[in-house]
C-alpha atoms as a PDB file:
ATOM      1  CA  UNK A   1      63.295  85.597  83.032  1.00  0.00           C
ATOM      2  CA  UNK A   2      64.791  83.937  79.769  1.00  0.00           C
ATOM      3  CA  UNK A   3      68.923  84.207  79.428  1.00  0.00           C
ATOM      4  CA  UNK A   4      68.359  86.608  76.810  1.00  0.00           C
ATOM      5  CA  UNK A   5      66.546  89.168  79.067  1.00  0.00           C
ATOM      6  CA  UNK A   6      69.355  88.907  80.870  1.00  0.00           C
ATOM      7  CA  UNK A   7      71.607  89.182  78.256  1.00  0.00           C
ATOM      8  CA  UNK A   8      69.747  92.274  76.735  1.00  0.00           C
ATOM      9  CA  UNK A   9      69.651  94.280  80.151  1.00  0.00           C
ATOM     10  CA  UNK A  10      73.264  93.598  80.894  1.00  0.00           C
ATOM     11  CA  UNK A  11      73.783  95.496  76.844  1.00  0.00           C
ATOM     12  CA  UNK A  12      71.638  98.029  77.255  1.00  0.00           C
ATOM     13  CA  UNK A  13      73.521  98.601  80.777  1.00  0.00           C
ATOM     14  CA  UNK A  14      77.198  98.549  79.314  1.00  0.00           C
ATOM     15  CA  UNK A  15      75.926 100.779  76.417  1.00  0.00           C
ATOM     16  CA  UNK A  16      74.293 102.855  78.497  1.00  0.00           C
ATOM     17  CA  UNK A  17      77.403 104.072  80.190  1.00  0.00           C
ATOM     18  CA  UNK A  18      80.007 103.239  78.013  1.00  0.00           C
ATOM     19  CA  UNK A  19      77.934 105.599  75.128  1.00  0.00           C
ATOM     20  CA  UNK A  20      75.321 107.953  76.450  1.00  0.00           C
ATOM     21  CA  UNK A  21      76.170 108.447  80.406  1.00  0.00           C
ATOM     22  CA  UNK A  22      79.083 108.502  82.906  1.00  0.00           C
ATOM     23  CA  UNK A  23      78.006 107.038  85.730  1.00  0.00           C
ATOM     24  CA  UNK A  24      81.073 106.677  86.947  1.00  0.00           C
ATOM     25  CA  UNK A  25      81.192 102.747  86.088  1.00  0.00           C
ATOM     26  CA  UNK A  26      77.959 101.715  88.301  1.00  0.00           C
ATOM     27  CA  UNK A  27      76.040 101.120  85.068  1.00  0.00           C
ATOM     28  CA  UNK A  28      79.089  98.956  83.885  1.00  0.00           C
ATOM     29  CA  UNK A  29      78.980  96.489  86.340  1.00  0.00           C
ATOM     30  CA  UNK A  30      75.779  95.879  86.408  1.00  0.00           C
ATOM     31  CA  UNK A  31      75.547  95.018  82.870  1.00  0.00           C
ATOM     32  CA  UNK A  32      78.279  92.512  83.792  1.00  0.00           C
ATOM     33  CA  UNK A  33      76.305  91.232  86.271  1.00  0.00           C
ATOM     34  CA  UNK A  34      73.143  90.635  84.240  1.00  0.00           C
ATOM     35  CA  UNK A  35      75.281  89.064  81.552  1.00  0.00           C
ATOM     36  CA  UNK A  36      77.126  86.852  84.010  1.00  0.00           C
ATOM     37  CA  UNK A  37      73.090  85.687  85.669  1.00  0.00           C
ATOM     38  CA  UNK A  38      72.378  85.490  81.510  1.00  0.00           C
ATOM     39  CA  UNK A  39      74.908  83.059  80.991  1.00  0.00           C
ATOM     40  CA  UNK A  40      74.255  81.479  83.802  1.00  0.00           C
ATOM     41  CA  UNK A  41      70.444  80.328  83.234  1.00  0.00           C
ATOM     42  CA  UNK A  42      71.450  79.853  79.763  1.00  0.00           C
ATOM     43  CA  UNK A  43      73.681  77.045  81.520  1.00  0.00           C
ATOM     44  CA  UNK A  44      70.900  76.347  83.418  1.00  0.00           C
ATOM     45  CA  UNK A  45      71.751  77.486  86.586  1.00  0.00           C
ATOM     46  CA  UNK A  46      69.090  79.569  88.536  1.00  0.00           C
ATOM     47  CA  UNK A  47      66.129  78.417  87.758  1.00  0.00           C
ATOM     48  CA  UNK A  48      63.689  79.756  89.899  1.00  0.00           C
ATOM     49  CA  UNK A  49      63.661  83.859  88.839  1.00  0.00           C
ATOM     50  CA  UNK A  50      63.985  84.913  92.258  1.00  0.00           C
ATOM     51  CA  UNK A  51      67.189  83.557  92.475  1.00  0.00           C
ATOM     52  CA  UNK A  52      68.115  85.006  89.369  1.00  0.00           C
ATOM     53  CA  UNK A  53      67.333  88.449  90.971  1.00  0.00           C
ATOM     54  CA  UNK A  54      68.561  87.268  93.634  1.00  0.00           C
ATOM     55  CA  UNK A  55      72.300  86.268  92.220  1.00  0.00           C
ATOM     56  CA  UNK A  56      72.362  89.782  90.120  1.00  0.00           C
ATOM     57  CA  UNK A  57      72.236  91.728  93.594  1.00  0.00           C
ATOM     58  CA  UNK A  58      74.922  89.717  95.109  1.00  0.00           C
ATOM     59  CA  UNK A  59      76.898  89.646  92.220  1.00  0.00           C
ATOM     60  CA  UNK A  60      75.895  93.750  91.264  1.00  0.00           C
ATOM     61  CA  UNK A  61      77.448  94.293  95.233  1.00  0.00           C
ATOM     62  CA  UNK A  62      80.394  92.297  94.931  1.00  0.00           C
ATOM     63  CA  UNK A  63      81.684  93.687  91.279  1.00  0.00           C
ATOM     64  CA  UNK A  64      81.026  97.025  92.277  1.00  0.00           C
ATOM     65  CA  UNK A  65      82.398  97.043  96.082  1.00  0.00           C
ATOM     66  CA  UNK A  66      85.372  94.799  94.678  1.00  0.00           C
ATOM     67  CA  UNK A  67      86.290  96.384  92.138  1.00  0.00           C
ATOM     68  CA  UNK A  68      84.530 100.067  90.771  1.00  0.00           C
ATOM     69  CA  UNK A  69      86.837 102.252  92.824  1.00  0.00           C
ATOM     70  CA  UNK A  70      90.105 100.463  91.099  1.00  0.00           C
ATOM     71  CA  UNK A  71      89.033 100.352  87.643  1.00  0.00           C
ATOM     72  CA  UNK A  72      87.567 103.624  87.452  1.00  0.00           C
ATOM     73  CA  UNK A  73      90.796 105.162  88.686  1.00  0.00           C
ATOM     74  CA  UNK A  74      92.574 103.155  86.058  1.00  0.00           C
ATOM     75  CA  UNK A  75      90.399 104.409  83.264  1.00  0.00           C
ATOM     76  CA  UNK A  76      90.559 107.718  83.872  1.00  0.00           C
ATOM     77  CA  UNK A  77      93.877 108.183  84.697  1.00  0.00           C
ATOM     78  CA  UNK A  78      92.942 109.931  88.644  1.00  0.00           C
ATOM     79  CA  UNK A  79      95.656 110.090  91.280  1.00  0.00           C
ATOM     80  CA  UNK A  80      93.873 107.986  94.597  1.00  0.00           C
ATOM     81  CA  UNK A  81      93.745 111.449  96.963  1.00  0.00           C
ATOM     82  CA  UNK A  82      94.473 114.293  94.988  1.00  0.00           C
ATOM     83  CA  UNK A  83      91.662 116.422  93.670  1.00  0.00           C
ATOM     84  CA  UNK A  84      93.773 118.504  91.703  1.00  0.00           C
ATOM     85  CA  UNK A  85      92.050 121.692  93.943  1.00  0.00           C
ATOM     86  CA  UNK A  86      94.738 122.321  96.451  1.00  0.00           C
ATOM     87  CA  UNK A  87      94.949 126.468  96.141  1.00  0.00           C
ATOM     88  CA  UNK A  88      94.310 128.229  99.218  1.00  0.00           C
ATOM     89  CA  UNK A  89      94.578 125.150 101.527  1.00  0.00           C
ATOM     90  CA  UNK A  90      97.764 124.937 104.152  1.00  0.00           C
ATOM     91  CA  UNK A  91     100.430 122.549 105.334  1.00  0.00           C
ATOM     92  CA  UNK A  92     102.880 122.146 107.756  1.00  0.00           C
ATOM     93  CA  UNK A  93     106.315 123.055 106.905  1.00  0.00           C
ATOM     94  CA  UNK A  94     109.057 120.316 108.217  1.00  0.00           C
ATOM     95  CA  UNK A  95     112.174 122.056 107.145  1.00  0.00           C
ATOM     96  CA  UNK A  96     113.048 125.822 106.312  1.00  0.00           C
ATOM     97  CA  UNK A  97     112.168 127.135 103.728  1.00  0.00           C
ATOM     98  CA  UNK A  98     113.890 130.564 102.280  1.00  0.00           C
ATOM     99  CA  UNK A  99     112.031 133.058 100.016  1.00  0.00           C
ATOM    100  CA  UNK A 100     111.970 131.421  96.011  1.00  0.00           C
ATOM    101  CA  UNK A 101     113.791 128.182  97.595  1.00  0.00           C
ATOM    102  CA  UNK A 102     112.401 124.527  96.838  1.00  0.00           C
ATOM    103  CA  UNK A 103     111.386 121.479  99.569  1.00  0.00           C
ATOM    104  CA  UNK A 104     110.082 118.382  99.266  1.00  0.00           C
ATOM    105  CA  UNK A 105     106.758 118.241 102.042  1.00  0.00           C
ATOM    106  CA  UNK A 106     104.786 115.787 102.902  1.00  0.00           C
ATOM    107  CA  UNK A 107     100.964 116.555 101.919  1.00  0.00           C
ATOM    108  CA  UNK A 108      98.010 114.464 101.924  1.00  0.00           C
ATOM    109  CA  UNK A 109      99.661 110.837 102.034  1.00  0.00           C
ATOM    110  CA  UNK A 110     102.464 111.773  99.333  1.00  0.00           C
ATOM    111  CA  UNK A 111     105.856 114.038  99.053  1.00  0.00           C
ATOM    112  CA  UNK A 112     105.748 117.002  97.133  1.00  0.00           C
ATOM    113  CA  UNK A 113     107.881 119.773  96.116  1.00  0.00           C
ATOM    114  CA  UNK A 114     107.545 123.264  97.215  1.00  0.00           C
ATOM    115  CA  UNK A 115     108.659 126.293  96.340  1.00  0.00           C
ATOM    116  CA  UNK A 116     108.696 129.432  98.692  1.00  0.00           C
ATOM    117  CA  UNK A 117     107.012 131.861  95.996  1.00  0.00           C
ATOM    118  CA  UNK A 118     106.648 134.789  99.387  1.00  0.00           C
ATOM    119  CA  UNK A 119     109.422 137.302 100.561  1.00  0.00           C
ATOM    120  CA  UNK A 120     109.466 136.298 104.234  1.00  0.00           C
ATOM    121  CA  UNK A 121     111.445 132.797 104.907  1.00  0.00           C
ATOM    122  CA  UNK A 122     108.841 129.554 106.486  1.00  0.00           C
ATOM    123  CA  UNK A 123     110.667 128.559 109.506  1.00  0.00           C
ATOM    124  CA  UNK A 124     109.990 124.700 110.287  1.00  0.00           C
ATOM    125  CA  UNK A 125     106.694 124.338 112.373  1.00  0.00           C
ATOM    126  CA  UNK A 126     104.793 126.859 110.739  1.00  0.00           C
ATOM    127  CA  UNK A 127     101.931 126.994 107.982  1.00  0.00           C
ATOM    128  CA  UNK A 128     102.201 127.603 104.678  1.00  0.00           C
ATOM    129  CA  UNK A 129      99.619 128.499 102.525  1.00  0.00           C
ATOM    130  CA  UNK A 130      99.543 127.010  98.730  1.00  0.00           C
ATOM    131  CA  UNK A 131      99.146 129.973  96.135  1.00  0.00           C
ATOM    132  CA  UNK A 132      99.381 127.804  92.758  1.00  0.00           C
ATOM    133  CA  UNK A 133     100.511 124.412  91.474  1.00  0.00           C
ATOM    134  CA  UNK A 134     102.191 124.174  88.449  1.00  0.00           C
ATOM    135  CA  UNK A 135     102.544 120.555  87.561  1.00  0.00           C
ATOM    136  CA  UNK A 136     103.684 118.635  90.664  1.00  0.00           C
ATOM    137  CA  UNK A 137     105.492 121.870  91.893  1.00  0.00           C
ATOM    138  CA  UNK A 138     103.476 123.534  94.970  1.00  0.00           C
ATOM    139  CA  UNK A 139     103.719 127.269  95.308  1.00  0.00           C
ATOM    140  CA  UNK A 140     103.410 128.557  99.377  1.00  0.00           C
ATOM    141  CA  UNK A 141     103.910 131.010 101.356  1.00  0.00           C
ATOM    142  CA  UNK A 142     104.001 131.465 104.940  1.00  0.00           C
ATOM    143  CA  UNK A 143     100.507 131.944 106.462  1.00  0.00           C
ATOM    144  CA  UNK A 144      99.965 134.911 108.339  1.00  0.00           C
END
């Protein structure tokens, strides 16, 4: 394949998702990969076309097992962990907790802050259950 195939699929690929379609960064890397095996034959590398196809799956893997997860976090501003769907789910109270009193907990890998929003106190050992978040605030009660 000529370097401007290349080049032209690796376009269509970033404009593809960076225009019409989120697809959550796969498309974007590998348009950067047919670019970089563009550039490449255009420098004369890669010669035969099966190795062309053969460096755009190697370099298609690496760009997107290296480095998708990070940059599409960065982009879209995500917390690593947190869905933002927490309501309903439970955790394991450390401390006590007395009714409309605030904690810190841990919960899945990082410390929040809770607030006892039930009339019965959380004794340390049991389950809470999380009503409502409100920012970074979590809102428990004990479980029944």
């Amino acid at each position: 394949m000529p370097w401007w195939g290349w080049i032209t699929i690796g376009a269509i690929l970033l404009g593809s998702e960076l225009l019409l379609i989120d697809a959550q960064f796969y498309l974007v890397f590998l348009g950067v990969a047919a670019l970089a095996v563009g550039l490449g034959v255009l420098a004369g590398v890669g010669e035969p076309v099966w190795m062309q196809w053969l460096a755009f799956g190697i370099l298609s893997l690496i760009f997107m097992v290296g480095f998708r997860a990070r940059l599409y976090q960065k982009m879209r501003g995500e917390v690593p962990g947190y869905s933002g769907d927490v309501d309903g789910r439970t955790l394991t109270m450390a401390d006590a907790l007395a009714p409309n009193a605030e904690a810190r907990v841990d919960f899945r890998g990082t410390s929040w802050r809770v607030r006892n929003a039930g009339t019965e106190p959380i004794n340390p050992g049991d389950l809470a259950v999380i009503e409502r978040t409100e920012g970074l605030l979590l809102h428990v009660r004990r479980a029944d």
